[in-house]
Protein backbone atom coordinates (compact mmCIF):
# COMPACT_ATOMS: atom_id res chain seq x y z
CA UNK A 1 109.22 99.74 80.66
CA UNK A 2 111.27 97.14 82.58
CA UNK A 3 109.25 97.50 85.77
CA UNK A 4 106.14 96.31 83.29
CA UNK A 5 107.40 93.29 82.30
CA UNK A 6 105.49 90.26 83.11
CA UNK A 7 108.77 89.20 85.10
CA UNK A 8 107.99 91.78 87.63
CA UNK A 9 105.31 91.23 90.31
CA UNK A 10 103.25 94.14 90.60
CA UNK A 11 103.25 93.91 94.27
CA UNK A 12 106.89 94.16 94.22
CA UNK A 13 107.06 97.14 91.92
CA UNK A 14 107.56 99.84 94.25
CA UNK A 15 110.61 98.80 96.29
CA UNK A 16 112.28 97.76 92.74
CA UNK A 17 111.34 101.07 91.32
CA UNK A 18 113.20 102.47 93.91
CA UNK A 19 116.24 100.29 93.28
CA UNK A 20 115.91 101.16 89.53
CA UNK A 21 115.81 105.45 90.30
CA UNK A 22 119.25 104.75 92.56
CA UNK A 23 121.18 103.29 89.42
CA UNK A 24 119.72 106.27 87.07
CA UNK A 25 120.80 109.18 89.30
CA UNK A 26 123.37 107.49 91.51
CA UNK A 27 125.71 110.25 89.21
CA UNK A 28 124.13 113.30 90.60
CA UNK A 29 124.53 112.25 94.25
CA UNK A 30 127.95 114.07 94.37
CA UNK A 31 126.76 117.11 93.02
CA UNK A 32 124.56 119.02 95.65
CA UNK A 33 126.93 120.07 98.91
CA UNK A 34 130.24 121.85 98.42
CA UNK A 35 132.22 119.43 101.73
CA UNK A 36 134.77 117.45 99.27
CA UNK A 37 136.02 114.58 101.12
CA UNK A 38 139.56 113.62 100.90
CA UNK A 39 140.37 110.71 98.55
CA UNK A 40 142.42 107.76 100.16
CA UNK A 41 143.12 104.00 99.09
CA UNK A 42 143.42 101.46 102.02
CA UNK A 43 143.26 98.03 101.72
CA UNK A 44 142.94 98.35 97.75
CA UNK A 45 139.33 99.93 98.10
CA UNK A 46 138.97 103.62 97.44
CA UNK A 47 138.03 105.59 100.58
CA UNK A 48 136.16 108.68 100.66
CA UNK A 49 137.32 110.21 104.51
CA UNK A 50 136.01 113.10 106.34
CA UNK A 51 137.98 114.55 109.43
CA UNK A 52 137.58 116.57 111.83
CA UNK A 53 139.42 120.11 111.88
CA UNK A 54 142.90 119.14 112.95
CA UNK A 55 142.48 121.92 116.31
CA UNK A 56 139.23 119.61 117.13
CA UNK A 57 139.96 118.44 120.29
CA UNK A 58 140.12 114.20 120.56
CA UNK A 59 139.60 111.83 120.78
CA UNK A 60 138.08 111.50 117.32
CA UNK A 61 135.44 108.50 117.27
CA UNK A 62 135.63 106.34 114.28
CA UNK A 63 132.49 105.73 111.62
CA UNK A 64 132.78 104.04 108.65
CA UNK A 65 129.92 104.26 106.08
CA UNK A 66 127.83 101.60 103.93
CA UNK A 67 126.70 102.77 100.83
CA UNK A 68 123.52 102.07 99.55
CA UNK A 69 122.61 99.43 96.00
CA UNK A 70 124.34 101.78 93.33
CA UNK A 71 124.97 104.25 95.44
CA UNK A 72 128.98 104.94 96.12
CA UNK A 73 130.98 106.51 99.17
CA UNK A 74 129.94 109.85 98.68
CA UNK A 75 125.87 109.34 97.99
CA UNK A 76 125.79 111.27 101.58
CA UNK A 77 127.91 113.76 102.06
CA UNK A 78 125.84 116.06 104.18
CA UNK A 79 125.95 113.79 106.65
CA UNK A 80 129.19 112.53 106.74
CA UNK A 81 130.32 116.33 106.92
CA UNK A 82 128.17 116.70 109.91
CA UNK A 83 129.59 114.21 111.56
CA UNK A 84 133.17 115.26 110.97
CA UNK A 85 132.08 118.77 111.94
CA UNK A 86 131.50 116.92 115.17
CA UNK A 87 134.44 115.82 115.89
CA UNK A 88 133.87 111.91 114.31
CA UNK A 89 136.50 110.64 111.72
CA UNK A 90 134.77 109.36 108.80
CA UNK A 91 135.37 106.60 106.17
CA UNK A 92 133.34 105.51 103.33
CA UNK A 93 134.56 102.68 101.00
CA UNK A 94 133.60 102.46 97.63
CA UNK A 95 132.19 98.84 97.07
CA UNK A 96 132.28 96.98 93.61
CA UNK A 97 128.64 98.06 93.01
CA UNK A 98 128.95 101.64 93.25
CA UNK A 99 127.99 103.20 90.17
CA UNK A 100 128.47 107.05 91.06
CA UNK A 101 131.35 106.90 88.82
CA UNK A 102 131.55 103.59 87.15
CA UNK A 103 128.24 103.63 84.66
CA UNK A 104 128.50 100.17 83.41
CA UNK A 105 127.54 99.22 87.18
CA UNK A 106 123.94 100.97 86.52
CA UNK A 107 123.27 97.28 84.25
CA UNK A 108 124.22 94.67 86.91
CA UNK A 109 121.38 93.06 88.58
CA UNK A 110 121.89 92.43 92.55
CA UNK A 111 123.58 89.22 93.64
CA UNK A 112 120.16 88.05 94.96
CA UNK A 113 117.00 89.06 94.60
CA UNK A 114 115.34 92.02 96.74
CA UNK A 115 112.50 90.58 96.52
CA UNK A 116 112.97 86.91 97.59
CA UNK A 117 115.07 87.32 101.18
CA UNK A 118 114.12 84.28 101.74
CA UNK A 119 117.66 83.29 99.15
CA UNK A 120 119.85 85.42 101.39
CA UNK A 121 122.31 84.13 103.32
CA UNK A 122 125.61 84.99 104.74
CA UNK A 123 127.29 84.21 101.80
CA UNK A 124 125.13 87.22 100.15
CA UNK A 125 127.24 90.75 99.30
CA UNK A 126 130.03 88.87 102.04
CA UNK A 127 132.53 91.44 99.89
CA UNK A 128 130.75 94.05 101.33
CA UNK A 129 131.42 92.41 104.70
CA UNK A 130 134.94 92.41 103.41
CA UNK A 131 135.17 95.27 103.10
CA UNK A 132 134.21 96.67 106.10
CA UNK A 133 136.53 94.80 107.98
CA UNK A 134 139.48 95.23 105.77
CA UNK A 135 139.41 99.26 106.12
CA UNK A 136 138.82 98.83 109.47
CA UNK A 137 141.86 96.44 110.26
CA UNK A 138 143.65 98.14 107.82
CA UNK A 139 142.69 101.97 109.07
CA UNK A 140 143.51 101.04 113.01
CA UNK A 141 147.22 99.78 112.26
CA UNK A 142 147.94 102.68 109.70
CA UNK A 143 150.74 104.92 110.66
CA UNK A 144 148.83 108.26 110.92
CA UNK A 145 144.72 106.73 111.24
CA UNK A 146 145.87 103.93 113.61
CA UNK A 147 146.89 106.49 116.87
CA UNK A 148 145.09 109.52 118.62
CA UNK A 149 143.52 111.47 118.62
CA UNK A 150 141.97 108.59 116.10
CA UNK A 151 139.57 106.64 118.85
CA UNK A 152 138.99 103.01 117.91
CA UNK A 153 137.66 101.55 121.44
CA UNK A 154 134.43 103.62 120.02
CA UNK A 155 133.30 102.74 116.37
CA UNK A 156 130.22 103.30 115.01
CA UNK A 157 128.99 101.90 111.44
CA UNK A 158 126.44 103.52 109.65
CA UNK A 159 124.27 101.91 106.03
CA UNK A 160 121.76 103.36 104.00
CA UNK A 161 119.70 100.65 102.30
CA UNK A 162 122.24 97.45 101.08
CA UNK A 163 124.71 99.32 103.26
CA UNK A 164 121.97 99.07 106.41
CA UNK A 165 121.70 95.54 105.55
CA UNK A 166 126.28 95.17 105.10
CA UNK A 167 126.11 97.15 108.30
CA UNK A 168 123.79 95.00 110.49
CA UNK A 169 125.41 91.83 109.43
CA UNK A 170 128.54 93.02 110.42
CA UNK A 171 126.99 93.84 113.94
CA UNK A 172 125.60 90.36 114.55
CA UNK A 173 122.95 90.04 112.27
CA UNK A 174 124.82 87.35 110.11
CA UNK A 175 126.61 85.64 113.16
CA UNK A 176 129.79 84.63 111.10
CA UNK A 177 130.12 88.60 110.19
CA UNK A 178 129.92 89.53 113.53
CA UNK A 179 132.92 92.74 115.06
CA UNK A 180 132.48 92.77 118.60
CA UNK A 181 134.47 96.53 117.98
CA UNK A 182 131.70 97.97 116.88
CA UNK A 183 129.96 99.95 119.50
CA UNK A 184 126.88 101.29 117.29
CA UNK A 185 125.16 101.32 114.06
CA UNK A 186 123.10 103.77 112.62
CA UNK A 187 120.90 101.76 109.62
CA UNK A 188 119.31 104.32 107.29
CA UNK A 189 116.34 102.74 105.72
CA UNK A 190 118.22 99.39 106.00
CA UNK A 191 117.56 96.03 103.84
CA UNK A 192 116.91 94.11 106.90
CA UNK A 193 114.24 91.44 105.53
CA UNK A 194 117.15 88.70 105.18
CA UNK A 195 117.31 88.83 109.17
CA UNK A 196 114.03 89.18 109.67
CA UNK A 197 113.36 85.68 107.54
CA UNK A 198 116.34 83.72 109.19
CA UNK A 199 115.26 85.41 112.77
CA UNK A 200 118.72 86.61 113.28
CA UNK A 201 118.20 90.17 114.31
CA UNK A 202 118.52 89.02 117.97
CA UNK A 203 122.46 88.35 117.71
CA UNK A 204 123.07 91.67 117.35
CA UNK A 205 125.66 93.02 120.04
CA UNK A 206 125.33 96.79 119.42
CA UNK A 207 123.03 99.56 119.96
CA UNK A 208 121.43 99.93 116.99
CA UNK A 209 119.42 103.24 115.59
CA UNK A 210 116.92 102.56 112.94
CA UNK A 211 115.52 105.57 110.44
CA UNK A 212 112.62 104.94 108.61
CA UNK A 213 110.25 107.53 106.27
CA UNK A 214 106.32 108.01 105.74
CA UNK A 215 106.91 107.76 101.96
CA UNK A 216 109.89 104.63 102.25
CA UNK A 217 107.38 102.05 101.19
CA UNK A 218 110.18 99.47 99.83
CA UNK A 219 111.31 99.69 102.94
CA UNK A 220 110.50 101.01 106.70
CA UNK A 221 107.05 99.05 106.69
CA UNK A 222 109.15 96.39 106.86
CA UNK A 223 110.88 98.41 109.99
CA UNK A 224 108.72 99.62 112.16
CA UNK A 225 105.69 96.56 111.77
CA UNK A 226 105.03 94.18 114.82
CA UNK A 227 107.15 91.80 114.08
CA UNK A 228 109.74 93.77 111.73
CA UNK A 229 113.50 94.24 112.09
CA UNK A 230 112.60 97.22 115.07
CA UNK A 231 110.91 94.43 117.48
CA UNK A 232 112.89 91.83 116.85
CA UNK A 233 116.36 93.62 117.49
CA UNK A 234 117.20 93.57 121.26
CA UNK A 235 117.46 96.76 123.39
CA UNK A 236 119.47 99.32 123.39
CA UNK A 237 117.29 100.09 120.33
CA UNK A 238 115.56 103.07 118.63
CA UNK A 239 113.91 103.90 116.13
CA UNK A 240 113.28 107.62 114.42
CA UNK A 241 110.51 108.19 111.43
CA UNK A 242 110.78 111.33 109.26
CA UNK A 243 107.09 112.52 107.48
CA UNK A 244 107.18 112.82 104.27
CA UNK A 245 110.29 111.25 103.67
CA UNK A 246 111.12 108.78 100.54
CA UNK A 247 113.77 106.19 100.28
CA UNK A 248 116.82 109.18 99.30
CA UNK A 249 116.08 111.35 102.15
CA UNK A 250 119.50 109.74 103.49
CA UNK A 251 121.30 110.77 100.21
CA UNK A 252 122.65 114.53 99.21
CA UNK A 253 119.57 114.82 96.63
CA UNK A 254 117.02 116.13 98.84
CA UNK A 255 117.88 118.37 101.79
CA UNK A 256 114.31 118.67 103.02
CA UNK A 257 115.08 116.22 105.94
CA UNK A 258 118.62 117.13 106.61
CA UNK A 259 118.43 118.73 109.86
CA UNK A 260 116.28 115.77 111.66
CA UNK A 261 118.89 113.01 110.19
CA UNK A 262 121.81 115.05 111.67
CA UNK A 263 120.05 115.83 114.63
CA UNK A 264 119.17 112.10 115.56
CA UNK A 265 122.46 110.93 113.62
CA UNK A 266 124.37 112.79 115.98
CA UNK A 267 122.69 112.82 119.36
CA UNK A 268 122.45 108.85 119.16
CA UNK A 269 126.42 108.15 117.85
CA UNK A 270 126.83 111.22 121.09
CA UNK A 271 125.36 108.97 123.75
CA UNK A 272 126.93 105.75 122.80
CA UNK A 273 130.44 107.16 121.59
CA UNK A 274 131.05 110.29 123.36
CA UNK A 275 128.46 109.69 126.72
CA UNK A 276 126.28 112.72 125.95
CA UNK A 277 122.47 112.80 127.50
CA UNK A 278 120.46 112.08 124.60
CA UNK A 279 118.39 115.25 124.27
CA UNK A 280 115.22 115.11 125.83
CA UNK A 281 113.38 117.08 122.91
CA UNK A 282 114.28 114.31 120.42
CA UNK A 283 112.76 111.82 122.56
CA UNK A 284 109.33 112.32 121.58
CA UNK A 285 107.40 113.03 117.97
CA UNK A 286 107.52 116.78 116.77
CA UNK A 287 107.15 119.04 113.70
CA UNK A 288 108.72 116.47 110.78
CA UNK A 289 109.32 113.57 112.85
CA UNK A 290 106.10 111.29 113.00
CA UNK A 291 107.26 108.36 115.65
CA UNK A 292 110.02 107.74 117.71
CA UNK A 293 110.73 104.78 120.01
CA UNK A 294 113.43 103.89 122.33
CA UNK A 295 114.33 101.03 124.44
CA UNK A 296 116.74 102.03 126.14
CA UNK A 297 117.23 98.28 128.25
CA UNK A 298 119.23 97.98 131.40
């Protein structure tokens, strides 16, 4: 009944709808694969972490994962085990707005509206920011994390939703959030209309992968347009559509999609990180993948 209310633009309905179905099942995210991340606390933040095997030969690249609006650490676990699987160290921070296990988090409205980017700024989620670079400074001076086969000359970040727009910013996006470490980012149906109104897409200083969906309407149309976050990000760029897929494709709750994410996930952090060819058969559209696009640059 709240998305009803005369307080609610009906043209904005759909993208807050979507906002309002992550709080209600934000709980269940944890619940559908069996890879149980270990449990660590750096930098006062809880960290979900997925490693490699310890025979997996190094070095280990380094990715550190934004969760989505609501969403926590482990919303995506299917991918984070992938990744690990791979031989990539993985860290996920839980930020103050996760509400996998904290329910009274479901009830608190976003710092700024989705709606209105326009009243974004740097200053907007900047403790997401914080946290980013907290685990990470904390995380590459640690004892065990800090050494090989741990490899941080080659760190990746990787959002879904508000964690594709904490992720960007940290890039270059938002200038004053800017980690020249960071060697990639992977934004999974990102928030990206903040940088898109202030025209600051263009100071990012990473390759950057964008995934989008047929059925993301809050958010890839936003994406992929003429003049959306894709075109006005500079090269090396990509970006990968999935058919059929909604705004939790990126999460554990529907595995339909799965195999694509990994297989793009992985073949673009492999090219940048570990200077593997990107396959040539994921370079064009095929059976569940409706567009792809790559500028590559010099």
């Amino acid at each position: 009944m709240m998305l009803r209310s005369k307080r609610l633009p009906r043209n904005r309905q759909p993208f807050f709808l979507l906002l309002m179905l992550a709080t209600l099942i934000g709980n269940g995210f944890a619940a559908e694969t069996a890879s149980e991340p270990q449990k660590l606390n750096i930098a006062g933040l809880e960290v979900a972490a997925w490693l490699p095997t310890p025979d997996s030969p190094g070095p280990w690249p380094v990715v550190i994962f934004s969760h989505g609006f609501h969403g926590c650490s482990t919303q995506s676990k299917f991918l984070m085990q992938s990744l690990a699987d791979s031989g990539y160290a993985v860290f996920a921070p839980n930020h103050k707005d996760a509400a996998c296990q904290n329910l009274r988090q479901w009830f608190n409205r976003p710092e700024a509206r989705f709606g209105k980017p326009d009243n974004w700024s740097d200053a907007t989620y900047a403790d997401r920011e914080h946290d980013i670079e907290n685990v990470i400074d904390a995380l590459s001076k640690d004892p065990v994390y800090g050494h090989p086969p741990y490899d941080w000359n080659h760190l990746a970040l990787i959002g879904h939703s508000l964690g594709g727009y904490t992720v960007l910013g940290v890039a270059g996006a938002w200038p004053q959030w800017k980690d020249a470490r960071v060697k990639a980012v992977l934004a999974l149906s990102p928030y990206a209309m903040p940088f898109m109104t202030r025209q600051t897409l263009s100071g990012l200083d990473a390759p950057v992968m964008y995934q989008g969906g047929t059925r993301d309407i809050g958010i890839t149309p936003f994406i992929k347009k003429g003049d959306g976050a894709y075109a006005l990000s500079p090269p090396p760029k990509y970006y990968v559509e999935f058919d059929g897929a909604g705004h939790f494709a990126w999460t554990d709750l529907n595995p339909k999609f799965h195999d694509d994410i990994d297989a793009y996930s992985r073949a673009f952090l492999d090219f940048y990180l570990k200077g593997k060819p990107f396959p040539d058969a994921l370079k064009a559209p095929h059976p569940g993948v409706t567009m792809v696009k790559i500028e590559a640059g010099k």
